[in-house]
C-alpha atoms as a PDB file:
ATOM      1  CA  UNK A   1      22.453 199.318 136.251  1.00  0.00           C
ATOM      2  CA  UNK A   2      18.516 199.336 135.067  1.00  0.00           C
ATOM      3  CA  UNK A   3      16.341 196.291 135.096  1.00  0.00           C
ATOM      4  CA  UNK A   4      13.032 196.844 133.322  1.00  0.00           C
ATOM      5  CA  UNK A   5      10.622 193.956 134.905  1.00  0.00           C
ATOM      6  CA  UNK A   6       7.305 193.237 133.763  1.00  0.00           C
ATOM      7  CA  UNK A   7       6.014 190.789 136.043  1.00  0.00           C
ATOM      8  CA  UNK A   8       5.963 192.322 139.446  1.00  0.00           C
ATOM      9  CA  UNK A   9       3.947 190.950 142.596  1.00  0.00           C
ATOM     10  CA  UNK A  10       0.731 191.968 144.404  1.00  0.00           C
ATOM     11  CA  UNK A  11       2.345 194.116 146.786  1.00  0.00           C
ATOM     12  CA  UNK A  12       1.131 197.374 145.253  1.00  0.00           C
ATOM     13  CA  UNK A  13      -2.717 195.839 144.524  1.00  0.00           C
ATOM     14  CA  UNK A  14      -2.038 197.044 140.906  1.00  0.00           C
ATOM     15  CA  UNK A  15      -1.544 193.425 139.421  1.00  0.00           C
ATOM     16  CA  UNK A  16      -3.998 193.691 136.211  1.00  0.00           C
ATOM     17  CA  UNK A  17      -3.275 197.237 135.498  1.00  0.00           C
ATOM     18  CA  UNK A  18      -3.035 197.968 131.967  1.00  0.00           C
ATOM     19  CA  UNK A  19       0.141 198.979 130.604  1.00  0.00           C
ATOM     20  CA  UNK A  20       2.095 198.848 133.297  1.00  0.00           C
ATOM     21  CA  UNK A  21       5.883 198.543 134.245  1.00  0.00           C
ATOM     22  CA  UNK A  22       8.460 198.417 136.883  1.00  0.00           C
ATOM     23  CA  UNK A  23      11.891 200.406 136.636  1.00  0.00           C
ATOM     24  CA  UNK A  24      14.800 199.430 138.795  1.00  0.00           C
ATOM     25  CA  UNK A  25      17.767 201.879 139.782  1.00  0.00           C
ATOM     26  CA  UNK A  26      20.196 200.265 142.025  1.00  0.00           C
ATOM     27  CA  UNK A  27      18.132 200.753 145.285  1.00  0.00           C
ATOM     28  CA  UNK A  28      14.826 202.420 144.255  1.00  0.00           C
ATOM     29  CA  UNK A  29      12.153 201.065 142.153  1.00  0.00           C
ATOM     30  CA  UNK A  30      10.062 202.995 139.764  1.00  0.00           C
ATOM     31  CA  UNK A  31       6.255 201.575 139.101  1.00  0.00           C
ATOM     32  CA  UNK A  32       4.196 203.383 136.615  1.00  0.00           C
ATOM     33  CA  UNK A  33       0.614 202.308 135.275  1.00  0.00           C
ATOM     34  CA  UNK A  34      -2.171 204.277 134.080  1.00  0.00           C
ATOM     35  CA  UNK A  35      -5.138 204.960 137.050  1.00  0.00           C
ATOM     36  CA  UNK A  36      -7.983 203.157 137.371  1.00  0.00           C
ATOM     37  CA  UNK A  37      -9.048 204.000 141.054  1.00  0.00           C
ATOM     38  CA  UNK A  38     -11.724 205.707 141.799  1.00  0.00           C
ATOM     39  CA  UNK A  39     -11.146 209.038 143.800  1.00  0.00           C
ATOM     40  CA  UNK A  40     -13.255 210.532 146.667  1.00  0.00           C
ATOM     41  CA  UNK A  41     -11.298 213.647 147.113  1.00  0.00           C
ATOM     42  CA  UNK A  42     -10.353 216.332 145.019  1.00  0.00           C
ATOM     43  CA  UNK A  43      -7.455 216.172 142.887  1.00  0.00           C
ATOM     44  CA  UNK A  44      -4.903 218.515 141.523  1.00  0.00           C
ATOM     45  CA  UNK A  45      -5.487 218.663 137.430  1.00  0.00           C
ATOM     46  CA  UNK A  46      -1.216 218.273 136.891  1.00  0.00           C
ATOM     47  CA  UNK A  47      -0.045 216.483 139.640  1.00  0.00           C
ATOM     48  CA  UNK A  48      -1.323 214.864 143.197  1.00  0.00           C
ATOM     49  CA  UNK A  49       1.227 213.055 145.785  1.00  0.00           C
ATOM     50  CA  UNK A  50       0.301 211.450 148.075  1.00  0.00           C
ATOM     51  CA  UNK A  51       1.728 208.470 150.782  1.00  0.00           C
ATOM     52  CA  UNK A  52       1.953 205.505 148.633  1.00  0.00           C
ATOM     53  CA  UNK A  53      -0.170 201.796 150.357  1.00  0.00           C
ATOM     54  CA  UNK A  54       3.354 200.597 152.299  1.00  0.00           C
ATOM     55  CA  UNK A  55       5.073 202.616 154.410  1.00  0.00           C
ATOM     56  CA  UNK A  56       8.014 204.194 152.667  1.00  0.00           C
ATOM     57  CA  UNK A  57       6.024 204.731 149.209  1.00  0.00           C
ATOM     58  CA  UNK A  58       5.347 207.609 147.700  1.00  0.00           C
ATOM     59  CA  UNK A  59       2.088 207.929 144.879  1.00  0.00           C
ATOM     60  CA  UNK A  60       2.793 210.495 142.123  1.00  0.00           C
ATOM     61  CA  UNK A  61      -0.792 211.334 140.086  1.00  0.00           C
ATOM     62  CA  UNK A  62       0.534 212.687 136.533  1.00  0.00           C
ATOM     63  CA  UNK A  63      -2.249 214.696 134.627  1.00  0.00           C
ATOM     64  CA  UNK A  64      -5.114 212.371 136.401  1.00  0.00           C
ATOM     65  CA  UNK A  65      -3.952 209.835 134.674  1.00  0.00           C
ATOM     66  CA  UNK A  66      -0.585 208.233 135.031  1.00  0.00           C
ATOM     67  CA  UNK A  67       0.581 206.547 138.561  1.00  0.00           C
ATOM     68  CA  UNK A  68       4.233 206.766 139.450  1.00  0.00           C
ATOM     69  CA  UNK A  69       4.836 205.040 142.480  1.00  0.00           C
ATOM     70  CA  UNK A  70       8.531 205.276 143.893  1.00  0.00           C
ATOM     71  CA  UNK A  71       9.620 203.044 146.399  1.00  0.00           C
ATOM     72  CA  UNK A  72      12.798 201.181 148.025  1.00  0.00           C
ATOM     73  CA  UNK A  73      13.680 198.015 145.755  1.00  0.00           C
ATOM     74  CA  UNK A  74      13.318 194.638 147.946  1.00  0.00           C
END
């Protein structure tokens, strides 16, 4: 079953990020936003991964401009 949540906590700093949403799939969540961080190292023009904030997270940079974050659902 998918939930589709809107209102998600502070745990991924990413609280007042513009058009933003949280996917649920039975374990995993799915957190995409648009980026508004400010990079100090080079990044791949398609796609960047990286170790997400939490241990366990992983950061997916679409295109420079989309944030996927996957993680285990609490």
């Amino acid at each position: 079953m998918t939930h589709l949540n809107n209102s998600f906590g502070s745990r991924f700093g990413l609280e007042y990020a513009p058009s933003s949403f949280l996917l649920r799939l039975g374990r995993r969540e799915i957190f995409v936003c648009r980026d508004f961080r400010k990079r100090y190292y080079n990044i791949n023009p398609i796609i960047d991964v990286s170790t997400g904030i939490e241990p366990g997270h992983l950061e997916v940079l679409v295109m420079r401009r989309w944030l996927v974050i996957l993680s285990k659902a609490r």
